[in-house]
N, C-alpha and C. Protein backbone atom coordinates (compact mmCIF):
# COMPACT_ATOMS: atom_id res chain seq x y z
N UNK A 1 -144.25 32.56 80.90
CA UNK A 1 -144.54 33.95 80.60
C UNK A 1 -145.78 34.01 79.71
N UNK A 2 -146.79 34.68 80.28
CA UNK A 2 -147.94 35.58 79.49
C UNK A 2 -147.52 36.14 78.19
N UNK A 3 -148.18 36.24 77.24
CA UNK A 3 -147.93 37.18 76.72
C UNK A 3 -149.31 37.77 75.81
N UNK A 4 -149.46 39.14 76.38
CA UNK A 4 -150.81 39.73 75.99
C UNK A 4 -150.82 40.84 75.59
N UNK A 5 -149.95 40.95 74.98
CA UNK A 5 -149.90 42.63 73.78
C UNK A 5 -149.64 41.99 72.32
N UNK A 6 -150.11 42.15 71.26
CA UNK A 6 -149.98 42.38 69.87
C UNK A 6 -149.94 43.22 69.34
N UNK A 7 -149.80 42.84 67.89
CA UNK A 7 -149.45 44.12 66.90
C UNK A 7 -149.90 43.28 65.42
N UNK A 8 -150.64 44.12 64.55
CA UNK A 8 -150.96 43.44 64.01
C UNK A 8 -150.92 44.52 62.45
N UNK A 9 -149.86 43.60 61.31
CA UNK A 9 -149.27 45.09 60.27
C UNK A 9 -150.36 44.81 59.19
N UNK A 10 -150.74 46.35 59.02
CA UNK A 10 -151.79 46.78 58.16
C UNK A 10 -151.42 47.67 57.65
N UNK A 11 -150.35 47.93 57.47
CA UNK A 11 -149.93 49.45 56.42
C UNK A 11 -149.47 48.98 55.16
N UNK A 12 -149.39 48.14 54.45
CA UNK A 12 -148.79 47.92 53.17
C UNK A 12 -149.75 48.28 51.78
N UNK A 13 -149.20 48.29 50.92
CA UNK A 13 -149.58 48.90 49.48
C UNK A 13 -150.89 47.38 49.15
N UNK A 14 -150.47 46.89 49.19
CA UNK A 14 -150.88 45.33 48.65
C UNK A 14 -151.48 45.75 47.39
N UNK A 15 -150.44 45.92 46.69
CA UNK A 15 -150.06 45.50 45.51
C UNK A 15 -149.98 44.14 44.56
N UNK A 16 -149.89 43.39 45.22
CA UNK A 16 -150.00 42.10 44.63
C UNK A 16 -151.94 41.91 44.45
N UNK A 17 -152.28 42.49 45.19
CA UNK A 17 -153.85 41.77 45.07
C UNK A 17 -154.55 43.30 44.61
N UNK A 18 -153.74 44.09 43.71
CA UNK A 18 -154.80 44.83 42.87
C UNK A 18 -155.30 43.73 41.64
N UNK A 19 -156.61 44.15 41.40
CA UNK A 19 -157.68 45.40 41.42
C UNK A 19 -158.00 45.15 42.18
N UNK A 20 -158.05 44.54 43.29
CA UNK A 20 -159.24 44.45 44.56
C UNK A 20 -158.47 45.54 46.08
N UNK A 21 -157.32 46.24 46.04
CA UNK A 21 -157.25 47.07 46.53
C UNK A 21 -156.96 48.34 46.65
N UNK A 22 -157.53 48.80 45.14
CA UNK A 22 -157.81 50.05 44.74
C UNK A 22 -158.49 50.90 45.62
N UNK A 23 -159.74 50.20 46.07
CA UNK A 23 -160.16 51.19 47.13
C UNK A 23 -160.38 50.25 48.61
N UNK A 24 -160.01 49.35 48.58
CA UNK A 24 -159.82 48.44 50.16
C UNK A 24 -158.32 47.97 50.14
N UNK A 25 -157.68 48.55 51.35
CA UNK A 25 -156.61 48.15 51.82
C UNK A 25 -156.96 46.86 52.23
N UNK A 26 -155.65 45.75 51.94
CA UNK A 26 -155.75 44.93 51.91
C UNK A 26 -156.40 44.07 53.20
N UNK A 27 -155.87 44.29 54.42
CA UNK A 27 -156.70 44.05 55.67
C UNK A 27 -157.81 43.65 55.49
N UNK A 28 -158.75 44.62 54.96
CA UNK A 28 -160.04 44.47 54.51
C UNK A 28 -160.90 43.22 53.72
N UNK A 29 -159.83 43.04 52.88
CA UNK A 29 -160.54 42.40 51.68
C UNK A 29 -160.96 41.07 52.67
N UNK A 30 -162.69 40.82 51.81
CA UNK A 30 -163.35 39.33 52.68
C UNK A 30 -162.85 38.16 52.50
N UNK A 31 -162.77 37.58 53.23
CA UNK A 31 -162.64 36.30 52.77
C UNK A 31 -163.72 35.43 53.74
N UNK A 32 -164.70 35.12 52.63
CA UNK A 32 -165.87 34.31 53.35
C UNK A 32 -166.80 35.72 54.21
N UNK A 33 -167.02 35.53 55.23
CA UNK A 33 -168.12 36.60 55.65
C UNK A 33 -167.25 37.36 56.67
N UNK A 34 -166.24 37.24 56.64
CA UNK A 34 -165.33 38.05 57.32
C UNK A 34 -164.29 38.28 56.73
N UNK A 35 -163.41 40.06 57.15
CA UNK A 35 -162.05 40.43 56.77
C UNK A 35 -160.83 39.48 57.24
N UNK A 36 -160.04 40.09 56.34
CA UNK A 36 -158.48 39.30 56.80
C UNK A 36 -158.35 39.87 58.32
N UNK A 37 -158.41 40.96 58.93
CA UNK A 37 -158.13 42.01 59.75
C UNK A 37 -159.29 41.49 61.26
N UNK A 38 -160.67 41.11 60.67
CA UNK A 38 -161.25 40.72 61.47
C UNK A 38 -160.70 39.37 62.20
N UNK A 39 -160.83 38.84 61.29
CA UNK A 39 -160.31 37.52 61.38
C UNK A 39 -159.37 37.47 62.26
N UNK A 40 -158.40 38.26 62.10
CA UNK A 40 -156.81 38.15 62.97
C UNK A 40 -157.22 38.86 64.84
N UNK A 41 -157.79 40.01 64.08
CA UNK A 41 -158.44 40.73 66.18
C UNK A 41 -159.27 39.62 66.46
N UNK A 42 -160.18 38.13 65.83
CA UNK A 42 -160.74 37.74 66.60
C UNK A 42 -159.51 36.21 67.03
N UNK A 43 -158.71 36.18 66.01
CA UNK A 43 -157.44 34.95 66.81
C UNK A 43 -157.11 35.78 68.04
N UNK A 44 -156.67 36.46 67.61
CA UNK A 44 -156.01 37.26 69.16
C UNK A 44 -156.64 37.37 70.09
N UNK A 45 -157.63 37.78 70.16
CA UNK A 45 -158.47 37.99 71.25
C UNK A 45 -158.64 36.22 72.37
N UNK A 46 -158.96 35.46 71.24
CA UNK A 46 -159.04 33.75 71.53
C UNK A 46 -157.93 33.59 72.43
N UNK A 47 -156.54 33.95 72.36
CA UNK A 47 -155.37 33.67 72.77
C UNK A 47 -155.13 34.18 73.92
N UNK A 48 -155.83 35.11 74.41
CA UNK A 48 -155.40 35.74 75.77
C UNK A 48 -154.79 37.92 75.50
N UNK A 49 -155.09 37.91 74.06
CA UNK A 49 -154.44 39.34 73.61
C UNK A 49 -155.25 39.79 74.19
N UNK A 50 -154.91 41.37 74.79
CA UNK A 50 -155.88 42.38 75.64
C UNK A 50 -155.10 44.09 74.96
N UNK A 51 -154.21 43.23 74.41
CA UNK A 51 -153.48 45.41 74.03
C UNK A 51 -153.39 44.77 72.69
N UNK A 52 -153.52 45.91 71.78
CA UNK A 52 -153.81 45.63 70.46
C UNK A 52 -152.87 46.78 69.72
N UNK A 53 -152.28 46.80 69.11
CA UNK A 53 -151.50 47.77 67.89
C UNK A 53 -151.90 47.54 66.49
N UNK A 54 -152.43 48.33 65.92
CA UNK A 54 -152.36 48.32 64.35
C UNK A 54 -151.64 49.20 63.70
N UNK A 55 -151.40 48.76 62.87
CA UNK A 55 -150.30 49.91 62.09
C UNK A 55 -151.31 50.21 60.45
N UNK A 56 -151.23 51.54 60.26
CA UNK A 56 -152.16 51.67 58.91
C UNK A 56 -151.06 52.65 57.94
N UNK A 57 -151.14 52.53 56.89
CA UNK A 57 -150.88 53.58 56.03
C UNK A 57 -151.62 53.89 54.71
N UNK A 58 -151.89 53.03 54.07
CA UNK A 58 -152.57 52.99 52.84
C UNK A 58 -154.00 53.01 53.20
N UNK A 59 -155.27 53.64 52.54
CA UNK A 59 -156.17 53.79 52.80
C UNK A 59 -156.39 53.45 54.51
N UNK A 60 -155.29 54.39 55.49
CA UNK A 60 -155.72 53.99 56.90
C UNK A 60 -157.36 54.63 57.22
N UNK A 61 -158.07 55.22 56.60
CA UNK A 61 -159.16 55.77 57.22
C UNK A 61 -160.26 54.46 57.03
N UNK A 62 -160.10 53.88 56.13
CA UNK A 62 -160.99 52.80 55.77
C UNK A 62 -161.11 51.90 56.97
N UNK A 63 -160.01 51.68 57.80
CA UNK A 63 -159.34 50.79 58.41
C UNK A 63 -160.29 51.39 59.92
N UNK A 64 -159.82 52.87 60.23
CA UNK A 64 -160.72 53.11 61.18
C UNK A 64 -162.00 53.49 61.24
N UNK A 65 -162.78 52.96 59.65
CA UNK A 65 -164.02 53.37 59.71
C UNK A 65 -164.56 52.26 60.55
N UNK A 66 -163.81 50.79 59.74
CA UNK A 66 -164.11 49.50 59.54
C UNK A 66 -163.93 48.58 61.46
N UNK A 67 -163.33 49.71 62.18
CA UNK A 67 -163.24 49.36 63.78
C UNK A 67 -163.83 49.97 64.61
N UNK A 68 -164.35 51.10 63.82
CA UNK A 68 -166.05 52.05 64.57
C UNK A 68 -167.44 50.93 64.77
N UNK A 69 -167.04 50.19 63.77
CA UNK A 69 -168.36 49.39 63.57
C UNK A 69 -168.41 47.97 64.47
N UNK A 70 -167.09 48.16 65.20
CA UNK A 70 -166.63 46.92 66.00
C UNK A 70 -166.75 47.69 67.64
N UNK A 71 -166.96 46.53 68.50
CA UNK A 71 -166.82 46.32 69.85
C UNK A 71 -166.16 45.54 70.57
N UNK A 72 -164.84 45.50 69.77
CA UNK A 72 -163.98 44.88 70.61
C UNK A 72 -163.73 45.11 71.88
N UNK A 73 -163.33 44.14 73.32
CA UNK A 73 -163.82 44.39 74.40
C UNK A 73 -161.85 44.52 74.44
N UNK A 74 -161.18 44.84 73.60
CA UNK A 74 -159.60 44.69 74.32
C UNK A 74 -159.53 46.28 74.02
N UNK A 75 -158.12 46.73 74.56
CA UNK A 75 -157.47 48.00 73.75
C UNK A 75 -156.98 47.99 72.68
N UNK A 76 -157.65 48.54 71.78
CA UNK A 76 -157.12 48.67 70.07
C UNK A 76 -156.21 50.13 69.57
N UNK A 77 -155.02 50.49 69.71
CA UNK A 77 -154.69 51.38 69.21
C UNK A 77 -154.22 51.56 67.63
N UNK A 78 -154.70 52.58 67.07
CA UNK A 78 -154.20 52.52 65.77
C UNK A 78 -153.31 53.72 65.61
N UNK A 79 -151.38 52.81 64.96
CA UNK A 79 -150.54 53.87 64.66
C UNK A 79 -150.72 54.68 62.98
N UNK A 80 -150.87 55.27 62.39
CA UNK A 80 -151.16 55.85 61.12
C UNK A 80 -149.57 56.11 61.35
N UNK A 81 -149.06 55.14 60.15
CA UNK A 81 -147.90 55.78 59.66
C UNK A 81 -147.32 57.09 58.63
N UNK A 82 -146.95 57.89 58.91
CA UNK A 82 -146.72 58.93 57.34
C UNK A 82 -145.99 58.94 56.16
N UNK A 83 -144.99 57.95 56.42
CA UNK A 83 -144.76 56.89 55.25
C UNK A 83 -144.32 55.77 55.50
N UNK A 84 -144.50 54.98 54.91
CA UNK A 84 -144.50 53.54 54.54
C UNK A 84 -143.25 53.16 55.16
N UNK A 85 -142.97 52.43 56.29
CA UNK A 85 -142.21 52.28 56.88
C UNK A 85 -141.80 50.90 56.99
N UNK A 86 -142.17 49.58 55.93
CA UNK A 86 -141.97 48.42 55.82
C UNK A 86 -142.12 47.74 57.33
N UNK A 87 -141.97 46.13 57.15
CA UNK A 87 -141.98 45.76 58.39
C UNK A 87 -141.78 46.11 59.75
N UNK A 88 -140.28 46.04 59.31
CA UNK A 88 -139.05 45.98 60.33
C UNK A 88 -139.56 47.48 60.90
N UNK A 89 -139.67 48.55 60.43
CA UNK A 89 -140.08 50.10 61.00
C UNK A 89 -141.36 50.03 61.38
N UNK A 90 -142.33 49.10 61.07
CA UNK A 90 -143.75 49.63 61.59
C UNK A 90 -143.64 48.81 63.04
N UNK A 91 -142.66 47.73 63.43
CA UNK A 91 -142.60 46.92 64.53
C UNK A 91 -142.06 47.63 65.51
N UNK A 92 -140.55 48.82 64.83
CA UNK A 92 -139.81 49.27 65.93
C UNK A 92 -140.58 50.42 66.27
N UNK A 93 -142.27 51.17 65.49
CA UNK A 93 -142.62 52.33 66.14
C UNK A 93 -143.57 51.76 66.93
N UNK A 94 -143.81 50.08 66.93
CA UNK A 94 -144.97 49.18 68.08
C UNK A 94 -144.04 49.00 69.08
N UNK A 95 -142.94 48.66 69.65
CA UNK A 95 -142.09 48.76 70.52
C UNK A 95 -142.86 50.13 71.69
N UNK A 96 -142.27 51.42 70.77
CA UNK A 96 -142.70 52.35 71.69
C UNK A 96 -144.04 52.09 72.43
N UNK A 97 -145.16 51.67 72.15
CA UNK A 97 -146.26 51.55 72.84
C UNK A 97 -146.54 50.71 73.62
N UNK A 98 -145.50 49.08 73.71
CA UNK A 98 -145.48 48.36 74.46
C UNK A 98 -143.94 48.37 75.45
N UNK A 99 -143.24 49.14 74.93
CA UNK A 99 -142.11 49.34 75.67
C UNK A 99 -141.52 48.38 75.75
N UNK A 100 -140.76 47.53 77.31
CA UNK A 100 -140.06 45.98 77.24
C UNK A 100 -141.05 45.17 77.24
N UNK A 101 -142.31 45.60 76.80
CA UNK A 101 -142.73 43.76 77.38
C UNK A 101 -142.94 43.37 75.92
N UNK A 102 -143.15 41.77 75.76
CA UNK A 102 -142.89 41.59 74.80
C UNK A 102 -144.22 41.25 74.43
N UNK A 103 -144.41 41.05 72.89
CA UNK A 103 -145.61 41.04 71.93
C UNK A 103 -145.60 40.48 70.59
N UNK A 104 -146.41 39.65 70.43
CA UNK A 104 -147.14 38.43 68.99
C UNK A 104 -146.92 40.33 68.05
N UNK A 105 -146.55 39.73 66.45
CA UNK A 105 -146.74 40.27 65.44
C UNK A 105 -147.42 39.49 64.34
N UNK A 106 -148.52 39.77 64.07
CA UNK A 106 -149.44 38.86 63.17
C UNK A 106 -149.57 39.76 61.96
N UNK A 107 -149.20 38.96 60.79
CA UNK A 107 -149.52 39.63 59.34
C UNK A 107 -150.74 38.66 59.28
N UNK A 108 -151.77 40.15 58.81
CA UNK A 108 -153.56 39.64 58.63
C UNK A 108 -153.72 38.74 57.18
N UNK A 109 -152.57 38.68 56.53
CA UNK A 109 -152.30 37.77 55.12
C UNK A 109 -152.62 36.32 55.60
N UNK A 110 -152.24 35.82 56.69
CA UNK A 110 -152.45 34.40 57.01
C UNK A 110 -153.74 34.11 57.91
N UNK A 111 -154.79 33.19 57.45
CA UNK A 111 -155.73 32.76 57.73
C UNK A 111 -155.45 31.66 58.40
N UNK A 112 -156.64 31.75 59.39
CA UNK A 112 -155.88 30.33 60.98
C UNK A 112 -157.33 30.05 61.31
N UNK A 113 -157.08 28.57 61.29
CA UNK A 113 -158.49 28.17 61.63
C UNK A 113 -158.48 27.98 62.99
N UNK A 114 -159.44 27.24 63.26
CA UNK A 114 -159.78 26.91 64.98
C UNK A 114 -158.62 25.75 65.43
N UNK A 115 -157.96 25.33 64.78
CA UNK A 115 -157.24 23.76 65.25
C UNK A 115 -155.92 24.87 65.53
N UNK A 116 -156.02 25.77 65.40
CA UNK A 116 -154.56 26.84 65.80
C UNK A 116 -154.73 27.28 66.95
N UNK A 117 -156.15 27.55 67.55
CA UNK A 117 -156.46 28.63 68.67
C UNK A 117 -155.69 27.69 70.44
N UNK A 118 -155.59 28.52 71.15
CA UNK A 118 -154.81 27.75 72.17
C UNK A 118 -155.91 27.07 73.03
């Protein structure tokens, strides 16, 4: 089995890494010359992903300024949550958009080098 839909959770407070996300949701923040967030749409993409889910809540506009400026060649949808719906709820409102088929959930917190890519 294929599997080529993701979801990838970007709605959290990230709280642990204030002051640096006072005004950048965490997704954002660089590491090296690229975002956590970049970083993760470009694993996926490597892997065979073609449907894309993001989930935003905390500074979500930042999030879709920061994918205006991108050309990703897959489908990127972004869900804006209206409140904070922790994991487990931001996965079961990615369900609805992929329905039964099934789909990778990547938290943009973990950095993956090339010896990961398939």
């Amino acid at each position: 089995m294929t599997i080529n839909k993701a979801m990838i959770l970007a709605a959290g407070l990230g709280k642990r890494m204030l002051p640096l996300t006072q005004k950048t949701p965490k997704p954002l923040i660089m590491i090296g010359s690229k975002n956590l967030l970049e970083r993760s749409i470009e694993l996926l993409i490597k892997i065979g992903i073609n449907e894309l889910v993001i989930n935003t809540y905390y500074l979500s506009q930042e999030v879709d300024n920061f994918l205006k400026t991108k050309n990703y060649k897959i489908s990127i949808n972004v869900i804006k949550e209206q409140q904070l719906l922790d994991t487990g709820g931001g996965i079961l409102n990615a369900t609805k958009k992929f329905e039964n088929n099934p789909f990778f959930v990547l938290n943009p917190d973990t950095i993956w080098n090339k010896n990961y890519y398939a």
